[in-house]
N, C-alpha and C. Protein backbone atom coordinates (compact mmCIF):
# COMPACT_ATOMS: atom_id res chain seq x y z
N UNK A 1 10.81 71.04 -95.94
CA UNK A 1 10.13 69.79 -95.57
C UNK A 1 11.12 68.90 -94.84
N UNK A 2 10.64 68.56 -93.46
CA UNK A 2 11.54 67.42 -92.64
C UNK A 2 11.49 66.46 -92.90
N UNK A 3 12.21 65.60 -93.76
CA UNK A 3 12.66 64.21 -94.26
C UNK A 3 12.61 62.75 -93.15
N UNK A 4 12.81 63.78 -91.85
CA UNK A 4 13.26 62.76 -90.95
C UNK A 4 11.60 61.53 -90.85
N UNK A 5 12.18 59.99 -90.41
CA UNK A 5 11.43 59.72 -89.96
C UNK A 5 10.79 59.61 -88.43
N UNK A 6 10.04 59.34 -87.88
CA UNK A 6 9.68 59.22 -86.31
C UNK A 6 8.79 58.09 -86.12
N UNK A 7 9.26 57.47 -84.92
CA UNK A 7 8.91 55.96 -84.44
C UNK A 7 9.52 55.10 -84.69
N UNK A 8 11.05 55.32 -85.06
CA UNK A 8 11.40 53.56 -85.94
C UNK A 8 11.98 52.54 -85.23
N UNK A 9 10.92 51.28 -85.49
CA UNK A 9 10.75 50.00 -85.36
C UNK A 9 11.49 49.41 -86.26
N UNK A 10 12.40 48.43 -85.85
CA UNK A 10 12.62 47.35 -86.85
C UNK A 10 12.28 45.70 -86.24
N UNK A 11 11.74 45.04 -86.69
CA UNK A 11 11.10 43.53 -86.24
C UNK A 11 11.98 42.84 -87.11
N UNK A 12 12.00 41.82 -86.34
CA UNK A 12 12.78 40.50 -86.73
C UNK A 12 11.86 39.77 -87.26
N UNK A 13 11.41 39.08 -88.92
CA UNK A 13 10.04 38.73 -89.22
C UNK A 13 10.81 37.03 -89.26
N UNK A 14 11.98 36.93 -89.45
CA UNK A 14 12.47 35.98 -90.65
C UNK A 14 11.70 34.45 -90.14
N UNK A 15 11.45 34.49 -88.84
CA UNK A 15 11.42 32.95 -88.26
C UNK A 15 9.10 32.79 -88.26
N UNK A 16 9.14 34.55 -88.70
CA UNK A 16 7.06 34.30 -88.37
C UNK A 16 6.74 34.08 -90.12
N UNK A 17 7.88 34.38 -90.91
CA UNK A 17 7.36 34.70 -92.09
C UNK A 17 7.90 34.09 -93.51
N UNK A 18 7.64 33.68 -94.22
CA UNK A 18 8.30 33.48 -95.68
C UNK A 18 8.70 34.40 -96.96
N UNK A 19 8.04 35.35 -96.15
CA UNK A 19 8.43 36.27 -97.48
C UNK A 19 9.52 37.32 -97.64
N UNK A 20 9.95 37.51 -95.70
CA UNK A 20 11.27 38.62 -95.94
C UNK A 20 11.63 38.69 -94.21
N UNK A 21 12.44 39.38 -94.29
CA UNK A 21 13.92 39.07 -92.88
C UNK A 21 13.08 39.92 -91.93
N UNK A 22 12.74 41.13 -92.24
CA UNK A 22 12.41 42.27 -90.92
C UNK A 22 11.76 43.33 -91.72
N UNK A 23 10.83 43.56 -91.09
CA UNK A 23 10.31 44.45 -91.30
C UNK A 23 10.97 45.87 -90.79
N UNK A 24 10.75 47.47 -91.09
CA UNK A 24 11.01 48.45 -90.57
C UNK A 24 10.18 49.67 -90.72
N UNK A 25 9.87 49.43 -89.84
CA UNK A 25 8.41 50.38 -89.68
C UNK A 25 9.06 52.70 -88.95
N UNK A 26 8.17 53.03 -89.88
CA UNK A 26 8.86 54.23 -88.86
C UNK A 26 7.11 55.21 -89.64
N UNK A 27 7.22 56.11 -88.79
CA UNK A 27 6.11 57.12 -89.51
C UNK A 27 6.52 58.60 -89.98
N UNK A 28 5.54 59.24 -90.37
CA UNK A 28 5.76 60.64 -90.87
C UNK A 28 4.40 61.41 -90.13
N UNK A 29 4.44 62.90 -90.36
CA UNK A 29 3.31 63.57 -89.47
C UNK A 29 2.66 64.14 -90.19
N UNK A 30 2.60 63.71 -91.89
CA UNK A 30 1.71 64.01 -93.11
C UNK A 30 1.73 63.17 -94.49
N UNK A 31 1.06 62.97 -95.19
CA UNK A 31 1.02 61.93 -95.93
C UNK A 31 2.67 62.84 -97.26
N UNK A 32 2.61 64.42 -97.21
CA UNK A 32 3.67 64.76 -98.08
C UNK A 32 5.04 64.21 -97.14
N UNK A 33 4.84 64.06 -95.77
CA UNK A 33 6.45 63.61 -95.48
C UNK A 33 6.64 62.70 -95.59
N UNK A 34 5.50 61.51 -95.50
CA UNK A 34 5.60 60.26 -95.82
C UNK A 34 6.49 59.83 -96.84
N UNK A 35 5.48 60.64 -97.75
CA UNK A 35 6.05 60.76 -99.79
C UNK A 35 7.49 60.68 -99.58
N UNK A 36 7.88 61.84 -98.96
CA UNK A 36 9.21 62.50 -98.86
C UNK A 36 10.36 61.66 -97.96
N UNK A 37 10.15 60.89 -97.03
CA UNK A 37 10.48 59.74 -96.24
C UNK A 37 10.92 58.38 -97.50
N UNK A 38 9.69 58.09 -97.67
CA UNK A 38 10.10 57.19 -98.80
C UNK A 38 10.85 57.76 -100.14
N UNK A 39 10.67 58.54 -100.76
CA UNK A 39 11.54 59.35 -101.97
C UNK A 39 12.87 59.22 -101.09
N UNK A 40 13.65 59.63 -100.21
CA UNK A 40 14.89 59.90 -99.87
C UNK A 40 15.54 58.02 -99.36
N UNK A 41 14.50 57.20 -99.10
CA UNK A 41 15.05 55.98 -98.86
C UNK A 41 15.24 55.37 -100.01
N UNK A 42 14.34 55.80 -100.64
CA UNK A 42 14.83 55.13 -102.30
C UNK A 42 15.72 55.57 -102.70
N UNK A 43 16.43 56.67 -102.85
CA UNK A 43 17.22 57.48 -103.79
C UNK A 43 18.64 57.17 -102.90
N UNK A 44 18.22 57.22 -101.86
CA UNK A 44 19.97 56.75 -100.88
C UNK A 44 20.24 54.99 -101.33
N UNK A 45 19.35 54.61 -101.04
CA UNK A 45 19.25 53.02 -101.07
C UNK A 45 19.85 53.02 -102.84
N UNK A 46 19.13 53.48 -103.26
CA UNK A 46 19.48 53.19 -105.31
C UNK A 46 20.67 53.70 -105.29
N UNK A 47 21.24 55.08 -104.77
CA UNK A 47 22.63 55.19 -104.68
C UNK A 47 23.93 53.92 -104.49
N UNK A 48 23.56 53.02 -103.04
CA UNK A 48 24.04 51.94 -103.18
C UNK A 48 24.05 50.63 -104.11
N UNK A 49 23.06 50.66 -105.18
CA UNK A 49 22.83 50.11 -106.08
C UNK A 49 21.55 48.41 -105.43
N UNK A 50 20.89 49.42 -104.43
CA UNK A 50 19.92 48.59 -103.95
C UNK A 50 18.62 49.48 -104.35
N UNK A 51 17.59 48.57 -104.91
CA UNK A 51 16.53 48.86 -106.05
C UNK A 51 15.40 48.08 -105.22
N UNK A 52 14.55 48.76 -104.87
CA UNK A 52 13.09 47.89 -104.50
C UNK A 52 12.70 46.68 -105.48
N UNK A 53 11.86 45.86 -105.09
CA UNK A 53 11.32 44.85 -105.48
C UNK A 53 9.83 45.29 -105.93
N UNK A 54 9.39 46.15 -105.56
CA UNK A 54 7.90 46.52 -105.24
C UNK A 54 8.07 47.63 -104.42
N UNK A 55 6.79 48.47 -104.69
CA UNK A 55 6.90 49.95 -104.50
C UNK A 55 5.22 49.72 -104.39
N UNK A 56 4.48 49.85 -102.93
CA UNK A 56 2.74 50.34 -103.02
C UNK A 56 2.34 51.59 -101.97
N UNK A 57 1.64 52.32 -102.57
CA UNK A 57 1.08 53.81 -102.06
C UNK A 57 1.70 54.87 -101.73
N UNK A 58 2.82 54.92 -102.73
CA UNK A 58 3.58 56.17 -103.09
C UNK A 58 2.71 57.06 -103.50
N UNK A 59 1.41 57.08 -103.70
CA UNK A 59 1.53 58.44 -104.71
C UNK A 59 0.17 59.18 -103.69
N UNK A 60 -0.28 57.95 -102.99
CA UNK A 60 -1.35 58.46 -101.73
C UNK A 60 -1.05 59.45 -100.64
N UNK A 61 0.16 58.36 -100.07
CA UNK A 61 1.61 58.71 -99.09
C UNK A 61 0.99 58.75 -97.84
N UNK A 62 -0.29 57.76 -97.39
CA UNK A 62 -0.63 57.10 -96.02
C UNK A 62 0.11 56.13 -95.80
N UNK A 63 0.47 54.87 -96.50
CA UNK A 63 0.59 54.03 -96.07
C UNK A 63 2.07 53.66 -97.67
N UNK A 64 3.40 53.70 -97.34
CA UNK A 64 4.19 53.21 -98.61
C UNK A 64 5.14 52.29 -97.83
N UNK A 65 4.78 51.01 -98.96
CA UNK A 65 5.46 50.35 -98.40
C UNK A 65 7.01 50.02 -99.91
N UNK A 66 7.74 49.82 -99.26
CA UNK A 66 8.99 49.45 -100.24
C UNK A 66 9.76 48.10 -99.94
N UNK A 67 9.62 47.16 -100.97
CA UNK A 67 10.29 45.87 -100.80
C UNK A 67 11.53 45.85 -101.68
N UNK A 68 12.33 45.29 -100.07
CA UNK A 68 13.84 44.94 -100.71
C UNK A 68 13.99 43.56 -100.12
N UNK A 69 13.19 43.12 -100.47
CA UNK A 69 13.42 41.57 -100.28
C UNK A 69 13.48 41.12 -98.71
N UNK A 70 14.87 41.10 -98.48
CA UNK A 70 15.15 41.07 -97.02
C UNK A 70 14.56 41.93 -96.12
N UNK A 71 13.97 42.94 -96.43
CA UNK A 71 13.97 43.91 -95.49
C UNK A 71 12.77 44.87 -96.27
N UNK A 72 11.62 44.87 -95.63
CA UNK A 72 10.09 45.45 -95.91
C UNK A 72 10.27 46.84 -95.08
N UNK A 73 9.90 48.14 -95.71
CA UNK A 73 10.07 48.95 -95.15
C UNK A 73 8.37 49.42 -95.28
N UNK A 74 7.55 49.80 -94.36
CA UNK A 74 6.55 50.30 -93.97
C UNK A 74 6.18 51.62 -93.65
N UNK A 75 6.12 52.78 -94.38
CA UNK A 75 6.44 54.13 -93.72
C UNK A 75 5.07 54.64 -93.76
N UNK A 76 4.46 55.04 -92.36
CA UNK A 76 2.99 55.30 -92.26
C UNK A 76 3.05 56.98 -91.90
N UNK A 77 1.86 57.46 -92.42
CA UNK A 77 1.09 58.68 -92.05
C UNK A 77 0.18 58.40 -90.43
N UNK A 78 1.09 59.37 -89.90
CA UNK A 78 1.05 58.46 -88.06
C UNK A 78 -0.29 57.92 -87.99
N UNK A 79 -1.59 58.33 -88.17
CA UNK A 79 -2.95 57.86 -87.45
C UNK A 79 -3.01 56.87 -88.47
N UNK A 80 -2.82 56.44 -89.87
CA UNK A 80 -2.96 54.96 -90.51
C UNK A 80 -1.81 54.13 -89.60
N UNK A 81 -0.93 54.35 -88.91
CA UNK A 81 0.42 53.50 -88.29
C UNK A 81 -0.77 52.94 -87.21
N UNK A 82 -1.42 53.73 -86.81
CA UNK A 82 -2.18 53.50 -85.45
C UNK A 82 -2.63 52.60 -85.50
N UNK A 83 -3.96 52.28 -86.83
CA UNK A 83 -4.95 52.27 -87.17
C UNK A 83 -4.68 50.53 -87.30
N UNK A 84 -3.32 50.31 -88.36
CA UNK A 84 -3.33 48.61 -88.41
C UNK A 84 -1.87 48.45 -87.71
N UNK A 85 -1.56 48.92 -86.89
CA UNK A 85 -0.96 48.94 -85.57
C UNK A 85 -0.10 47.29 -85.90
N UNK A 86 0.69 47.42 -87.35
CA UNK A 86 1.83 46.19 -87.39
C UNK A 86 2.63 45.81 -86.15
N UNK A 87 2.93 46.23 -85.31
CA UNK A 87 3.60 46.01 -83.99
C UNK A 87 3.02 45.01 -83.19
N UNK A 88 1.79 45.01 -83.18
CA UNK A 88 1.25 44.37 -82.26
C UNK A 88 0.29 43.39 -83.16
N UNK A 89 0.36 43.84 -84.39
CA UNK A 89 -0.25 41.82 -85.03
C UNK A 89 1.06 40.72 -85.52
N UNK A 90 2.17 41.84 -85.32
CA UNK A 90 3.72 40.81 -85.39
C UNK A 90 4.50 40.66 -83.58
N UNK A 91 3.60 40.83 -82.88
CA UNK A 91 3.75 41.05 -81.83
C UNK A 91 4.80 39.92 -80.66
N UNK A 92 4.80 38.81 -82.18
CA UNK A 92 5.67 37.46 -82.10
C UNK A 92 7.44 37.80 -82.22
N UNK A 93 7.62 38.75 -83.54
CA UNK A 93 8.51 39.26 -83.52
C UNK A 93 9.55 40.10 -82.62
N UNK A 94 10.84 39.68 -82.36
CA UNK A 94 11.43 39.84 -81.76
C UNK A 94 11.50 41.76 -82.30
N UNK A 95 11.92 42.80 -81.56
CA UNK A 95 12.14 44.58 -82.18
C UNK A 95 13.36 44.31 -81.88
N UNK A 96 14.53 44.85 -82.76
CA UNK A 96 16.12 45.33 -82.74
C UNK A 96 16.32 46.35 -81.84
N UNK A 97 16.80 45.99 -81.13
CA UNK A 97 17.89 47.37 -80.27
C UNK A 97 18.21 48.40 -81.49
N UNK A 98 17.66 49.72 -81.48
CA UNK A 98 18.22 50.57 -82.29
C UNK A 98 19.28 51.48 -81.56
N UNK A 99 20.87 51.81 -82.32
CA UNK A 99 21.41 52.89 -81.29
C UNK A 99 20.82 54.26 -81.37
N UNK A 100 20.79 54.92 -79.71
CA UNK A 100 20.72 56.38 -79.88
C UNK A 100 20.83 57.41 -80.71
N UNK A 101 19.91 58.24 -81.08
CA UNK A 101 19.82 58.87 -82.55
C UNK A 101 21.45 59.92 -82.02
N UNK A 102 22.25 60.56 -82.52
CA UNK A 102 23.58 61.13 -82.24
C UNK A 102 22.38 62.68 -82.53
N UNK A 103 23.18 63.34 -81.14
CA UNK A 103 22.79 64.59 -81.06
C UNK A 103 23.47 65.99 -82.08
N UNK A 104 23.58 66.40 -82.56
CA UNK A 104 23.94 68.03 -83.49
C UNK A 104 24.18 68.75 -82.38
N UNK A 105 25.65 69.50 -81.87
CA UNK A 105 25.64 70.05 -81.36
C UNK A 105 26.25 71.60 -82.06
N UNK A 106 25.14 72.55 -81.73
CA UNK A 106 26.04 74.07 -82.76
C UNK A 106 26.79 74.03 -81.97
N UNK A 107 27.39 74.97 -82.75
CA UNK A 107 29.14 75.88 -82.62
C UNK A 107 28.33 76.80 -81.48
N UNK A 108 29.09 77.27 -80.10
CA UNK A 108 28.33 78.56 -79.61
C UNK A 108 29.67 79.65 -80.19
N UNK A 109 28.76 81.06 -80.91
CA UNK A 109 29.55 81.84 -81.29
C UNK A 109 30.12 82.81 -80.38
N UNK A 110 30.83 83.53 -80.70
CA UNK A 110 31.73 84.18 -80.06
C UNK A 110 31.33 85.50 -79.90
């Protein structure tokens, strides 16, 4: 199962909103990678000794969202991402420059 996420958005909420800094939106291409997307952000994140606030539709895995206060993470099953299309009802929000994902290059063997 590919862990990775695809699409990621991060919005600047802090100046539209009261309740948290930025949102970070990214999707999955099934509601189990979703699951699996969110399971590995929690478990890295709790590694650092950072713990959600709130945890909703983990166990559906369309739509999970995870609150860390500062920072709302949104991880959609791509056609629900579509569907309430957060991008464009925060459309006020400034998106972060993300850097270039770093490429894997194999070894060529000999």
């Amino acid at each position: 199962m590919d862990r990775k996420a695809i699409d990621l958005v991060i919005l600047e909420v802090k100046d539209l909103s009261s309740f948290t800094d930025y949102f970070l939106i990214c999707s999955g291409n099934s509601d189990r990678q979703v699951q699996a997307i969110a399971a590995h952000a929690e478990e890295k994140l709790g590694k650092e000794g950072l713990h959600p606030l709130g945890i909703e539709g983990k166990r559906d895995g369309r739509w999970v969202l995870l609150d860390y206060g500062d920072v709302v993470m949104h991880i959609f099953y791509h056609p629900v991402r579509e569907f309430y299309d957060l991008e464009r009802l925060w459309s006020e929000a400034p998106q972060l420059e993300l850097p270039p994902a770093r490429k894997v290059r194999r070894r060529r063997q000999e």
